[in-house]
C-alpha atoms as a PDB file:
ATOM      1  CA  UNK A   1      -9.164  -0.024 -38.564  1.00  0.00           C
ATOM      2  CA  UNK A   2      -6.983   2.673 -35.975  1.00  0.00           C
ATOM      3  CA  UNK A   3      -9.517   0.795 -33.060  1.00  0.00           C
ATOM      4  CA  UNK A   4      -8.482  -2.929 -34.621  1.00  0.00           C
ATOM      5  CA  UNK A   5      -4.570  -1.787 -34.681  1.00  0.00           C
ATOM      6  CA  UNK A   6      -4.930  -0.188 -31.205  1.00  0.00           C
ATOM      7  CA  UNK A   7      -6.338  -3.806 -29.884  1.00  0.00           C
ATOM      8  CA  UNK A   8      -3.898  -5.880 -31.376  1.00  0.00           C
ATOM      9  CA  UNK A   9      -1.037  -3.950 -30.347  1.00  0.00           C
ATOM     10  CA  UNK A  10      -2.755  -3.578 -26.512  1.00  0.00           C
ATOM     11  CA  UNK A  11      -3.131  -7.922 -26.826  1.00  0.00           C
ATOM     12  CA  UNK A  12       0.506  -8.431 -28.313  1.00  0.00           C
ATOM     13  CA  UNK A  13       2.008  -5.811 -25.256  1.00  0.00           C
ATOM     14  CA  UNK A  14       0.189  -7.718 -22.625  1.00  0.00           C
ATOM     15  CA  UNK A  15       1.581 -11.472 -24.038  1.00  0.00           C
ATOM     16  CA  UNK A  16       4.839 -10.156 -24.214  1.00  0.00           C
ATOM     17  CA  UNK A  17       4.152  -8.878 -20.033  1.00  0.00           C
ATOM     18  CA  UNK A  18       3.115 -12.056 -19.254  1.00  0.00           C
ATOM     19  CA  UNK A  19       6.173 -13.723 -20.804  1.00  0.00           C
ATOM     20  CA  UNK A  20       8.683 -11.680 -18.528  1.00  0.00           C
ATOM     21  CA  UNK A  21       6.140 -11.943 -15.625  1.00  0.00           C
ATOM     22  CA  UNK A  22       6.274 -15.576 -15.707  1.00  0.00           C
ATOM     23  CA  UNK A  23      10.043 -15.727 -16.064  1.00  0.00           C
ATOM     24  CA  UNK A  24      10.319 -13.396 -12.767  1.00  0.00           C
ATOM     25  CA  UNK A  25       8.328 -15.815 -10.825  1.00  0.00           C
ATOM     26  CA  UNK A  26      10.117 -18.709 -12.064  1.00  0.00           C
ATOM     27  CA  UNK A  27      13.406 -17.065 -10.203  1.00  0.00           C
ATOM     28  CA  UNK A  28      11.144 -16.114  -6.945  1.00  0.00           C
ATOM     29  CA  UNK A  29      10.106 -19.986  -7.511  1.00  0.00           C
ATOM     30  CA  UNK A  30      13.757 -20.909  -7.852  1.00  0.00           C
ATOM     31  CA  UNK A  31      15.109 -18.823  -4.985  1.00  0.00           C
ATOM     32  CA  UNK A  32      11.625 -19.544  -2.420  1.00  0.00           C
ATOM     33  CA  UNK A  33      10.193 -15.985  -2.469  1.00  0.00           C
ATOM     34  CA  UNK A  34       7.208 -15.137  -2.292  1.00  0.00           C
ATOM     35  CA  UNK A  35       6.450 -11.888  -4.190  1.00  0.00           C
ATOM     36  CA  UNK A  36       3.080  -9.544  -3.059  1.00  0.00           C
ATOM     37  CA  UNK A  37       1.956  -6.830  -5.634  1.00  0.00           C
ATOM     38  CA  UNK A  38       0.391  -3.994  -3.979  1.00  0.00           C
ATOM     39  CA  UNK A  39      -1.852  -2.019  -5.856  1.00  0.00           C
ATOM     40  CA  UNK A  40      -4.485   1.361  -5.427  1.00  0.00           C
ATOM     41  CA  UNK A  41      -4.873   4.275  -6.485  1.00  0.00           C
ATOM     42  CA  UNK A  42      -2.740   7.335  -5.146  1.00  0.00           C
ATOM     43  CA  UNK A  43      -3.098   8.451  -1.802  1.00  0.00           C
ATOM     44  CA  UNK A  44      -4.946   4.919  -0.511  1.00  0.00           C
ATOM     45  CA  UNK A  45      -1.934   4.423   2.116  1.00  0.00           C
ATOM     46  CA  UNK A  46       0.409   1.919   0.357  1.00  0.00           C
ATOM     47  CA  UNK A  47       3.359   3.296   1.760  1.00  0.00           C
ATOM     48  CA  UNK A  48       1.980   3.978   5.462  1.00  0.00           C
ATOM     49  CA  UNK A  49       0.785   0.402   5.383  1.00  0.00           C
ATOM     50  CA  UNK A  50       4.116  -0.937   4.034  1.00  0.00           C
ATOM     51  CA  UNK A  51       5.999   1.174   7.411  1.00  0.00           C
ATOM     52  CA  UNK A  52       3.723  -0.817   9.526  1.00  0.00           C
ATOM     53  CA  UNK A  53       4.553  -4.191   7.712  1.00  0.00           C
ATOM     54  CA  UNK A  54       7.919  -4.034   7.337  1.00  0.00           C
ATOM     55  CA  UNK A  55       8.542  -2.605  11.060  1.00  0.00           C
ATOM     56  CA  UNK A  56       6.253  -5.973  12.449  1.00  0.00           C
ATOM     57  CA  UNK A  57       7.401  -8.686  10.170  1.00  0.00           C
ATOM     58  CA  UNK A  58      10.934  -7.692   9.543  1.00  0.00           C
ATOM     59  CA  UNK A  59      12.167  -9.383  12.720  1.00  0.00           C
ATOM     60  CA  UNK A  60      10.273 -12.868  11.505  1.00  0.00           C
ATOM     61  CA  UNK A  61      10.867 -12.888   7.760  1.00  0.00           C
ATOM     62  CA  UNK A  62      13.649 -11.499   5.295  1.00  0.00           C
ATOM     63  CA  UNK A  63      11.629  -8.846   3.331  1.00  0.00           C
ATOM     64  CA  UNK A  64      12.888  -6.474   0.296  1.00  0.00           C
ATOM     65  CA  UNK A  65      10.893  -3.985  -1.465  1.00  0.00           C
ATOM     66  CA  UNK A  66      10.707  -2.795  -5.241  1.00  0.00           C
ATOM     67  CA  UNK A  67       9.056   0.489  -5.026  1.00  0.00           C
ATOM     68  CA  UNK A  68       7.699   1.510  -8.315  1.00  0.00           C
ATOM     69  CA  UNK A  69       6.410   5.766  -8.641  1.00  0.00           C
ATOM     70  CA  UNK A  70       6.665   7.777 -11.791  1.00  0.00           C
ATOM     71  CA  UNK A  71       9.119  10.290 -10.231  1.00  0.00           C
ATOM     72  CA  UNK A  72      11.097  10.855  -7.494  1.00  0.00           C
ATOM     73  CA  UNK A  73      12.203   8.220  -4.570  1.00  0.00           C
ATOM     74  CA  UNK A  74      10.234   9.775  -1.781  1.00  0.00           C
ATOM     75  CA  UNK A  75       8.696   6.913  -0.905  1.00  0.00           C
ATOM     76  CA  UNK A  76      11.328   4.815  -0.773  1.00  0.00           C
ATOM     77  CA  UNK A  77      13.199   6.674   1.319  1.00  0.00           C
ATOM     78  CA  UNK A  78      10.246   6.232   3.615  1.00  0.00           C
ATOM     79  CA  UNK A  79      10.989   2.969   3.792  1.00  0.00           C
ATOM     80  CA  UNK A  80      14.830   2.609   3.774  1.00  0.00           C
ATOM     81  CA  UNK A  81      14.828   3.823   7.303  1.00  0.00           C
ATOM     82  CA  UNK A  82      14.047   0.367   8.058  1.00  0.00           C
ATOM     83  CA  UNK A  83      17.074  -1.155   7.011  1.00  0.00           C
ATOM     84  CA  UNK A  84      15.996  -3.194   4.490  1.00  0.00           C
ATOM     85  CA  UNK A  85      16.816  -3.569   0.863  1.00  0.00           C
ATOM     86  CA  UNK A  86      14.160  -1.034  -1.386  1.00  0.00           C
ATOM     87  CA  UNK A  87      15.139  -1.216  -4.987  1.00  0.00           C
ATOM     88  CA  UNK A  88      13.388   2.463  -6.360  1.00  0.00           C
ATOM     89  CA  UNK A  89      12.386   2.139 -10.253  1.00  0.00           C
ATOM     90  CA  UNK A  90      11.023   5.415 -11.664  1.00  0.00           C
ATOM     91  CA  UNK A  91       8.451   4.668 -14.674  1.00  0.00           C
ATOM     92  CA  UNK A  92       8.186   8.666 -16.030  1.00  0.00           C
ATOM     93  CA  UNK A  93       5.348   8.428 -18.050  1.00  0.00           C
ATOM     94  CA  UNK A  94       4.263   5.214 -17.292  1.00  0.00           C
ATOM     95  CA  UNK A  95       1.277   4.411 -14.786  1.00  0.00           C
ATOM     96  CA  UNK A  96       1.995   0.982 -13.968  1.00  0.00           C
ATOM     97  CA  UNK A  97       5.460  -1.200 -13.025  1.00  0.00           C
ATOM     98  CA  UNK A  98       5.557  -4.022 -15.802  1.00  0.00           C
ATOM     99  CA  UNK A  99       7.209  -7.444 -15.527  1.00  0.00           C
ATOM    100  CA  UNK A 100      10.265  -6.078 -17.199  1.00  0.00           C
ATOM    101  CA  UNK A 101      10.852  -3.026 -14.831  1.00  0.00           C
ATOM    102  CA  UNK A 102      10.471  -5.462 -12.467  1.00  0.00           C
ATOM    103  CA  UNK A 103      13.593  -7.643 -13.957  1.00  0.00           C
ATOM    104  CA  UNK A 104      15.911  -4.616 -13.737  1.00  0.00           C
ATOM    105  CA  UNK A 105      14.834  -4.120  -9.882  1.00  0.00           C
ATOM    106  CA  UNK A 106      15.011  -8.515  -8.950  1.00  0.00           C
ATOM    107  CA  UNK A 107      18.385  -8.052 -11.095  1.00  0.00           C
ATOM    108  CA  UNK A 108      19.397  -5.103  -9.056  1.00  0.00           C
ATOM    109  CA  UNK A 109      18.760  -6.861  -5.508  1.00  0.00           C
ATOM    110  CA  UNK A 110      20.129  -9.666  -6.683  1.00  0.00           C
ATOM    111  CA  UNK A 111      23.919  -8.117  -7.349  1.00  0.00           C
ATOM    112  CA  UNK A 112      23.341  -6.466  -3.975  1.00  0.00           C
ATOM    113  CA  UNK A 113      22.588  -9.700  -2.132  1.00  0.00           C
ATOM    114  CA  UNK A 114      22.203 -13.162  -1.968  1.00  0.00           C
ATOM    115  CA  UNK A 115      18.307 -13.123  -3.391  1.00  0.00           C
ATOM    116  CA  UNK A 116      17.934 -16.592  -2.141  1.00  0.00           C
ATOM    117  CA  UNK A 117      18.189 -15.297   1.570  1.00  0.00           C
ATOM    118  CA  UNK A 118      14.451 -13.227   1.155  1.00  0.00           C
ATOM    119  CA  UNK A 119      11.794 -14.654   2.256  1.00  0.00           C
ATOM    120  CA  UNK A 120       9.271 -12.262   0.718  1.00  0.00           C
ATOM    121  CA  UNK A 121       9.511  -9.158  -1.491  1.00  0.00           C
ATOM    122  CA  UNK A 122       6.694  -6.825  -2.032  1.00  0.00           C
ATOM    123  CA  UNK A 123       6.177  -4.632  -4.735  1.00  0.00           C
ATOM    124  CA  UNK A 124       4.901  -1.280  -4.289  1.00  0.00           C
ATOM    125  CA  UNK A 125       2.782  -0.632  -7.674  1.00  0.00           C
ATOM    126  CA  UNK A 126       2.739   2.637  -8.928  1.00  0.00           C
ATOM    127  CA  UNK A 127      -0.621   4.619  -8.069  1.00  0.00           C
ATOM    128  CA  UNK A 128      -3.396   3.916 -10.377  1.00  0.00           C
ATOM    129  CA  UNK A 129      -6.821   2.201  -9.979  1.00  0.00           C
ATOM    130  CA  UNK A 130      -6.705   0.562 -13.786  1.00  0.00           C
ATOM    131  CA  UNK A 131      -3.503  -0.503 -14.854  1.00  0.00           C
ATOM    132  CA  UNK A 132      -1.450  -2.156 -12.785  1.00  0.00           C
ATOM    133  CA  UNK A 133      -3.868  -5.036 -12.700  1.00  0.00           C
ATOM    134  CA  UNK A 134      -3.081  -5.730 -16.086  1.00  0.00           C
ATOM    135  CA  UNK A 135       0.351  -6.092 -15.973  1.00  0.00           C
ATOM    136  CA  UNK A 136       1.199  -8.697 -14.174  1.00  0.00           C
ATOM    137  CA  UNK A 137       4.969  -8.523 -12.758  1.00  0.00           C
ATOM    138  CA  UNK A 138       5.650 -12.233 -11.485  1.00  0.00           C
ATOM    139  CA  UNK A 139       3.804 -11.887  -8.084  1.00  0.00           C
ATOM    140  CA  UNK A 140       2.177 -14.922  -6.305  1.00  0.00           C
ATOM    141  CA  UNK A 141      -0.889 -12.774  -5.426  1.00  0.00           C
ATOM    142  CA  UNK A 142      -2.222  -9.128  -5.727  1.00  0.00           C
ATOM    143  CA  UNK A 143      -2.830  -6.951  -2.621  1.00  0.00           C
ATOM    144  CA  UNK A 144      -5.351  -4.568  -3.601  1.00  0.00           C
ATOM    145  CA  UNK A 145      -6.315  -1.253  -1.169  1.00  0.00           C
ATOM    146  CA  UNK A 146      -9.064   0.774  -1.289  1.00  0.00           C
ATOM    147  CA  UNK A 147      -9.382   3.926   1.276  1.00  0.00           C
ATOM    148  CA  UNK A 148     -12.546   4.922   2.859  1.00  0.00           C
ATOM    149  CA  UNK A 149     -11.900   8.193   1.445  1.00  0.00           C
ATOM    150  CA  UNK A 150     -12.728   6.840  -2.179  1.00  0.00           C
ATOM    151  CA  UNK A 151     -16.313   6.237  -1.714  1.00  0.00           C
ATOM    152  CA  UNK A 152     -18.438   2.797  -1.993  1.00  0.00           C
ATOM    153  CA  UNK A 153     -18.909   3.105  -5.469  1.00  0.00           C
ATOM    154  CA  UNK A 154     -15.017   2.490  -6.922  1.00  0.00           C
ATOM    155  CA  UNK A 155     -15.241  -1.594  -6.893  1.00  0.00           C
ATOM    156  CA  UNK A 156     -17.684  -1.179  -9.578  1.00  0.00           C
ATOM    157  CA  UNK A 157     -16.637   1.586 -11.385  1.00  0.00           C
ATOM    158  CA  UNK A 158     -13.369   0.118 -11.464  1.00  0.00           C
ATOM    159  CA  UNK A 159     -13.973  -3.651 -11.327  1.00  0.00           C
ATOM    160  CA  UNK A 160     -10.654  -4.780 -12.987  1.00  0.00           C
ATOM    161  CA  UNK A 161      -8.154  -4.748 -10.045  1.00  0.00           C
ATOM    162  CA  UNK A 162     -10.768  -5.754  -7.682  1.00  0.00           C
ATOM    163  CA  UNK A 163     -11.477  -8.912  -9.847  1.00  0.00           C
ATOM    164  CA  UNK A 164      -7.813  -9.504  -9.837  1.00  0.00           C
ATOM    165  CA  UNK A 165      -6.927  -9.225  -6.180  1.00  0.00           C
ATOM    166  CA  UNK A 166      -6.306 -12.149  -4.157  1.00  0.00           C
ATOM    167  CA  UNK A 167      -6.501  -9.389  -0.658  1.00  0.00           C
ATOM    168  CA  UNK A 168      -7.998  -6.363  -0.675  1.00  0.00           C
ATOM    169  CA  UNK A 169      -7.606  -3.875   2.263  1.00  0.00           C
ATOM    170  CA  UNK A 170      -9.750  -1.447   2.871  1.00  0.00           C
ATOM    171  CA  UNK A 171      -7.655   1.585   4.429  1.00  0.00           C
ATOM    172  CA  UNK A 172      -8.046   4.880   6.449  1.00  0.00           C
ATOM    173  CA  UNK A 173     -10.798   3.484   8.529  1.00  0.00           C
ATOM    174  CA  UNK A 174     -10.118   5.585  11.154  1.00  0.00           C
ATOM    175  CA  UNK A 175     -11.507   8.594   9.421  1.00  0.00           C
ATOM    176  CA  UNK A 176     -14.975   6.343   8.603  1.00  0.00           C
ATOM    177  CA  UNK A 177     -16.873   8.219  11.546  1.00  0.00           C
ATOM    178  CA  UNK A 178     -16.284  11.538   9.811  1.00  0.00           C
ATOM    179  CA  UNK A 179     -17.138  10.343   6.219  1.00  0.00           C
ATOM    180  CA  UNK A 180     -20.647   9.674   5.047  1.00  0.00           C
ATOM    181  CA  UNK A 181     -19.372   5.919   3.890  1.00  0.00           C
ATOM    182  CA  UNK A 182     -21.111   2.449   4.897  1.00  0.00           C
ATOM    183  CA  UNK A 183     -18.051  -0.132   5.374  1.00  0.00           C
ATOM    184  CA  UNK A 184     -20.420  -2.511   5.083  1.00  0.00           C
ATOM    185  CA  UNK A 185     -21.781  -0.988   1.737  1.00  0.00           C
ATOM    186  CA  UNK A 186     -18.160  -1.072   0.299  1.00  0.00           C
ATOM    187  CA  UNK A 187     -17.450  -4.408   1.446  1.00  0.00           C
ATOM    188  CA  UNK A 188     -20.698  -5.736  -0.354  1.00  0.00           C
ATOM    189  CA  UNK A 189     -19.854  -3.808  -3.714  1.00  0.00           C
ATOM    190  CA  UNK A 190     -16.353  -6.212  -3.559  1.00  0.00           C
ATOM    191  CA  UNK A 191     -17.939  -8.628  -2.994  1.00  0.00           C
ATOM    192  CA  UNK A 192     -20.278  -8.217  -6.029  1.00  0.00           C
ATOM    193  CA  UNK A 193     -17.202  -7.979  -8.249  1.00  0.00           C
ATOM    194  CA  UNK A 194     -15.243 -10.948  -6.288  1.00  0.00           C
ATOM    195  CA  UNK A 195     -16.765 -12.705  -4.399  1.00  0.00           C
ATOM    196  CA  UNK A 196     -14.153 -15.157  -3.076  1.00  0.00           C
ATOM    197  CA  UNK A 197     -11.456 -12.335  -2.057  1.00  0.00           C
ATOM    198  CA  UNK A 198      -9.814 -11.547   1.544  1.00  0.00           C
ATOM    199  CA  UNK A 199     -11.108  -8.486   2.812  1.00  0.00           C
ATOM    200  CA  UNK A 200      -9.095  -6.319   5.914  1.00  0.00           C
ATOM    201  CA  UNK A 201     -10.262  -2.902   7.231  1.00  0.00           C
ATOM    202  CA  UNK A 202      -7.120  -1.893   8.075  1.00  0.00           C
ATOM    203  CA  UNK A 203      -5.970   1.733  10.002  1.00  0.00           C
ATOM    204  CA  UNK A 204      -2.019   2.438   9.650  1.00  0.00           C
ATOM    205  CA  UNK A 205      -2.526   5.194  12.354  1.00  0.00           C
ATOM    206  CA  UNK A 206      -4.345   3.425  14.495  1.00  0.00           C
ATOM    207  CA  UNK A 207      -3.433   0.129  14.018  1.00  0.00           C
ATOM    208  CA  UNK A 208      -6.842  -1.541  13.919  1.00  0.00           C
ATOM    209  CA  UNK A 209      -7.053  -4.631  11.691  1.00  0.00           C
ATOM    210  CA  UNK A 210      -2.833  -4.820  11.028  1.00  0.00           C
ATOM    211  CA  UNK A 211      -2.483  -8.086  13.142  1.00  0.00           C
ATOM    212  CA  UNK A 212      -5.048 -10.120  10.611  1.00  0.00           C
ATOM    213  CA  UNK A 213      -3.131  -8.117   8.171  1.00  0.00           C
ATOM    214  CA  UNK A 214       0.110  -9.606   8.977  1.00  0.00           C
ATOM    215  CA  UNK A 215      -1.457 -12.989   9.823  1.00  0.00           C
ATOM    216  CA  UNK A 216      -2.688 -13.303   6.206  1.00  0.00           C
ATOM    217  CA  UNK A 217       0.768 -12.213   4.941  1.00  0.00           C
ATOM    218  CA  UNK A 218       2.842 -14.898   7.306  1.00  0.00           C
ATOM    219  CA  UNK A 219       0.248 -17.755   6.617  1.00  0.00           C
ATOM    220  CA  UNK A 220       0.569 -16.917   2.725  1.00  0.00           C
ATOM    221  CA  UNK A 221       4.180 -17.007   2.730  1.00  0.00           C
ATOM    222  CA  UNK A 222       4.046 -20.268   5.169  1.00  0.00           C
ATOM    223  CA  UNK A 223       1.426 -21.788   2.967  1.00  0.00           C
ATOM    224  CA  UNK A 224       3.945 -21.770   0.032  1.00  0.00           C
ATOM    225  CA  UNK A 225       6.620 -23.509   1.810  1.00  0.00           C
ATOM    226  CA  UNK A 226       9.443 -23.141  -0.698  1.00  0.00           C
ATOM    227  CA  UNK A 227      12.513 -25.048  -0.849  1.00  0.00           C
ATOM    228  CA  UNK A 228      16.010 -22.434  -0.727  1.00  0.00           C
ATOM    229  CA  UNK A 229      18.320 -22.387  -3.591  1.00  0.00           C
ATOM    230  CA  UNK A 230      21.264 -20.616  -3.934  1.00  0.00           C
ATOM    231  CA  UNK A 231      20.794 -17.593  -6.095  1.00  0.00           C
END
Protein backbone atom coordinates (compact mmCIF):
# COMPACT_ATOMS: atom_id res chain seq x y z
CA UNK A 1 0.00 0.00 0.00
CA UNK A 2 3.10 2.70 1.35
CA UNK A 3 4.88 1.37 -2.33
CA UNK A 4 1.27 2.11 -4.29
CA UNK A 5 1.01 5.71 -2.39
CA UNK A 6 4.74 6.37 -3.01
CA UNK A 7 4.01 5.71 -7.00
CA UNK A 8 1.10 7.68 -7.31
CA UNK A 9 2.38 10.58 -5.60
CA UNK A 10 5.99 10.16 -7.74
CA UNK A 11 3.33 10.00 -11.20
CA UNK A 12 1.05 13.00 -9.96
CA UNK A 13 4.63 15.21 -9.08
CA UNK A 14 6.01 14.47 -12.46
CA UNK A 15 2.42 15.59 -14.44
CA UNK A 16 2.31 18.52 -12.50
CA UNK A 17 6.49 19.12 -13.83
CA UNK A 18 5.50 18.61 -17.08
CA UNK A 19 2.64 21.12 -16.89
CA UNK A 20 5.04 24.08 -15.83
CA UNK A 21 7.74 22.62 -18.19
CA UNK A 22 5.56 22.98 -21.07
CA UNK A 23 4.35 26.43 -20.10
CA UNK A 24 8.22 27.59 -19.88
CA UNK A 25 8.80 26.49 -23.36
CA UNK A 26 5.76 27.99 -24.63
CA UNK A 27 7.43 31.58 -23.49
CA UNK A 28 11.05 30.42 -24.98
CA UNK A 29 8.60 29.52 -28.08
CA UNK A 30 6.99 32.93 -27.78
CA UNK A 31 10.14 34.98 -27.27
CA UNK A 32 12.52 32.56 -30.05
CA UNK A 33 14.85 30.94 -27.47
CA UNK A 34 16.15 28.12 -27.58
CA UNK A 35 16.70 26.57 -24.11
CA UNK A 36 19.69 23.58 -23.61
CA UNK A 37 19.48 21.51 -20.31
CA UNK A 38 22.77 20.36 -19.24
CA UNK A 39 22.93 17.50 -17.18
CA UNK A 40 25.80 14.92 -15.28
CA UNK A 41 26.74 14.01 -12.44
CA UNK A 42 29.07 16.24 -10.15
CA UNK A 43 32.43 16.89 -11.10
CA UNK A 44 31.82 15.81 -15.10
CA UNK A 45 32.93 19.53 -16.17
CA UNK A 46 29.58 21.35 -16.72
CA UNK A 47 30.81 24.49 -15.64
CA UNK A 48 34.43 24.33 -17.37
CA UNK A 49 32.57 23.42 -20.52
CA UNK A 50 29.99 26.23 -20.11
CA UNK A 51 33.44 28.94 -19.72
CA UNK A 52 34.47 27.60 -23.01
CA UNK A 53 30.91 28.04 -24.60
CA UNK A 54 29.95 31.09 -23.47
CA UNK A 55 33.57 32.77 -24.12
CA UNK A 56 33.23 31.29 -28.15
CA UNK A 57 29.62 31.83 -28.88
CA UNK A 58 28.91 34.90 -26.89
CA UNK A 59 30.16 37.20 -29.66
CA UNK A 60 27.62 35.26 -32.30
CA UNK A 61 24.53 34.63 -30.20
CA UNK A 62 22.77 36.37 -27.10
CA UNK A 63 23.20 33.65 -24.38
CA UNK A 64 21.90 33.71 -20.54
CA UNK A 65 22.40 31.09 -18.06
CA UNK A 66 20.16 29.62 -15.14
CA UNK A 67 22.59 27.90 -12.97
CA UNK A 68 20.89 25.50 -10.72
CA UNK A 69 23.38 23.88 -7.39
CA UNK A 70 22.00 22.97 -4.03
CA UNK A 71 24.13 25.62 -2.22
CA UNK A 72 26.16 28.32 -2.74
CA UNK A 73 26.70 30.48 -6.17
CA UNK A 74 30.23 29.41 -6.84
CA UNK A 75 29.61 28.43 -10.01
CA UNK A 76 27.92 31.11 -11.16
CA UNK A 77 30.21 33.42 -10.30
CA UNK A 78 32.42 31.39 -12.58
CA UNK A 79 30.52 32.38 -15.15
CA UNK A 80 29.44 36.02 -14.52
CA UNK A 81 32.91 37.07 -15.40
CA UNK A 82 31.69 36.81 -18.80
CA UNK A 83 29.31 39.44 -18.76
CA UNK A 84 26.40 37.76 -19.35
CA UNK A 85 23.14 37.40 -17.54
CA UNK A 86 23.43 34.00 -14.92
CA UNK A 87 20.28 33.78 -12.93
CA UNK A 88 21.71 31.43 -9.62
CA UNK A 89 18.69 29.26 -8.07
CA UNK A 90 19.77 27.30 -4.98
CA UNK A 91 17.55 23.96 -4.61
CA UNK A 92 18.84 22.99 -0.70
CA UNK A 93 17.75 19.68 -0.50
CA UNK A 94 16.74 19.12 -3.78
CA UNK A 95 18.91 17.16 -6.47
CA UNK A 96 17.42 18.34 -9.53
CA UNK A 97 16.13 22.07 -10.97
CA UNK A 98 12.30 21.46 -11.78
CA UNK A 99 10.18 23.35 -14.32
CA UNK A 100 8.96 25.61 -11.59
CA UNK A 101 12.45 26.71 -10.22
CA UNK A 102 12.99 27.28 -13.54
CA UNK A 103 9.87 29.90 -13.79
CA UNK A 104 11.27 31.95 -10.88
CA UNK A 105 14.82 32.13 -12.78
CA UNK A 106 12.98 32.90 -16.81
CA UNK A 107 10.81 35.37 -14.49
CA UNK A 108 13.89 36.78 -12.92
CA UNK A 109 15.80 37.43 -16.38
CA UNK A 110 12.96 38.54 -17.72
CA UNK A 111 12.48 41.80 -15.20
CA UNK A 112 16.21 42.22 -15.78
CA UNK A 113 15.97 42.32 -19.57
CA UNK A 114 14.19 42.25 -22.57
CA UNK A 115 13.96 38.11 -22.71
CA UNK A 116 13.03 38.40 -26.29
CA UNK A 117 16.64 39.74 -27.14
CA UNK A 118 18.34 35.93 -26.12
CA UNK A 119 18.97 33.87 -28.50
CA UNK A 120 19.71 30.83 -26.34
CA UNK A 121 19.71 30.13 -22.59
CA UNK A 122 21.26 27.14 -21.08
CA UNK A 123 20.51 25.63 -17.98
CA UNK A 124 23.08 24.33 -15.79
CA UNK A 125 21.26 21.21 -13.98
CA UNK A 126 22.17 20.54 -10.67
CA UNK A 127 24.74 17.50 -10.31
CA UNK A 128 23.14 14.19 -10.32
CA UNK A 129 23.23 11.20 -12.75
CA UNK A 130 19.27 10.20 -12.04
CA UNK A 131 17.10 12.96 -11.58
CA UNK A 132 17.31 15.68 -13.53
CA UNK A 133 16.26 13.62 -16.50
CA UNK A 134 13.02 13.33 -15.08
CA UNK A 135 12.14 16.63 -14.62
CA UNK A 136 11.86 18.19 -17.49
CA UNK A 137 12.23 22.20 -17.20
CA UNK A 138 10.94 23.50 -20.73
CA UNK A 139 14.23 22.82 -22.69
CA UNK A 140 14.24 22.06 -26.49
CA UNK A 141 16.85 19.30 -25.94
CA UNK A 142 19.02 17.69 -23.13
CA UNK A 143 22.85 17.96 -23.14
CA UNK A 144 24.02 15.10 -21.28
CA UNK A 145 28.05 14.73 -20.10
CA UNK A 146 29.74 11.95 -19.04
CA UNK A 147 33.64 12.25 -17.91
CA UNK A 148 36.17 9.70 -18.69
CA UNK A 149 36.80 9.63 -15.12
CA UNK A 150 33.36 7.79 -14.51
CA UNK A 151 34.17 4.59 -16.10
CA UNK A 152 32.45 2.73 -19.26
CA UNK A 153 30.00 1.15 -17.29
CA UNK A 154 27.63 4.41 -16.09
CA UNK A 155 25.35 4.49 -19.48
CA UNK A 156 24.03 1.29 -18.31
CA UNK A 157 23.96 1.51 -14.85
CA UNK A 158 22.33 4.68 -15.22
CA UNK A 159 20.40 4.41 -18.51
CA UNK A 160 17.70 7.10 -17.76
CA UNK A 161 19.47 10.40 -18.69
CA UNK A 162 21.33 8.75 -21.38
CA UNK A 163 17.97 7.61 -22.98
CA UNK A 164 16.82 11.12 -22.59
CA UNK A 165 19.66 13.11 -24.09
CA UNK A 166 19.42 14.54 -27.39
CA UNK A 167 23.81 15.28 -27.04
CA UNK A 168 25.87 13.65 -24.93
CA UNK A 169 29.53 14.79 -24.36
CA UNK A 170 31.88 12.79 -23.22
CA UNK A 171 34.39 15.06 -21.07
CA UNK A 172 37.96 15.10 -19.55
CA UNK A 173 39.41 13.27 -22.44
CA UNK A 174 42.53 14.60 -21.96
CA UNK A 175 43.21 12.53 -18.92
CA UNK A 176 42.05 9.14 -21.15
CA UNK A 177 45.87 8.16 -21.63
CA UNK A 178 46.28 7.93 -17.87
CA UNK A 179 42.96 6.06 -17.15
CA UNK A 180 42.44 2.42 -17.91
CA UNK A 181 39.08 3.51 -20.05
CA UNK A 182 38.26 2.43 -23.83
CA UNK A 183 36.47 5.65 -25.45
CA UNK A 184 35.40 3.49 -27.80
CA UNK A 185 33.95 1.03 -25.12
CA UNK A 186 31.96 3.99 -23.56
CA UNK A 187 30.78 5.26 -26.71
CA UNK A 188 29.33 1.71 -27.62
CA UNK A 189 27.61 1.30 -24.07
CA UNK A 190 25.56 4.83 -25.27
CA UNK A 191 24.97 3.68 -27.92
CA UNK A 192 23.34 0.47 -26.54
CA UNK A 193 21.05 2.65 -24.43
CA UNK A 194 20.44 5.33 -27.42
CA UNK A 195 21.25 4.62 -30.21
CA UNK A 196 20.29 7.68 -32.29
CA UNK A 197 22.12 10.36 -29.88
CA UNK A 198 25.04 13.01 -30.75
CA UNK A 199 28.09 11.98 -29.24
CA UNK A 200 31.32 14.72 -28.64
CA UNK A 201 34.59 13.80 -26.83
CA UNK A 202 35.13 16.97 -25.70
CA UNK A 203 38.48 18.42 -23.50
CA UNK A 204 37.72 21.99 -21.79
CA UNK A 205 41.55 22.19 -21.10
CA UNK A 206 42.62 21.27 -24.11
CA UNK A 207 40.14 22.21 -26.32
CA UNK A 208 39.87 19.08 -28.44
CA UNK A 209 36.38 18.38 -29.83
CA UNK A 210 34.81 22.17 -28.63
CA UNK A 211 34.51 23.40 -32.32
CA UNK A 212 31.92 20.31 -33.25
CA UNK A 213 30.73 21.20 -29.87
CA UNK A 214 29.78 24.63 -30.74
CA UNK A 215 28.85 23.65 -34.31
CA UNK A 216 26.10 21.35 -32.95
CA UNK A 217 24.96 24.14 -30.57
CA UNK A 218 24.81 27.04 -33.51
CA UNK A 219 23.20 24.57 -36.09
CA UNK A 220 20.55 23.57 -33.27
CA UNK A 221 19.69 26.99 -32.49
CA UNK A 222 19.76 27.87 -36.46
CA UNK A 223 17.74 24.79 -37.16
CA UNK A 224 14.88 26.24 -34.99
CA UNK A 225 14.68 29.45 -36.71
CA UNK A 226 12.29 31.29 -34.41
CA UNK A 227 10.38 34.28 -35.15
CA UNK A 228 11.20 37.44 -32.25
CA UNK A 229 8.46 38.71 -30.15
CA UNK A 230 8.56 41.25 -27.82
CA UNK A 231 8.70 39.91 -24.33
Amino acid sequence: MHQTFDAALDINLLHVNQADAEHNQAHFDQWGITCLNLMSSPGAGKTALLERTVAALSPQLTLAVIEGDMTTELDADRLRQFDIPVIAINTGRACHLDAKMVAGGIHQLSQQHNAADFDLIIVENVGNLVCPAEFEVGEHAKVALLSVTEGEDKPLKYPIMFREADCLLITKTDLAPYLDIDLKQIEANIRQINPHVTVISVSARSGAGLETWFDWVKAFVTARSPVKKEA
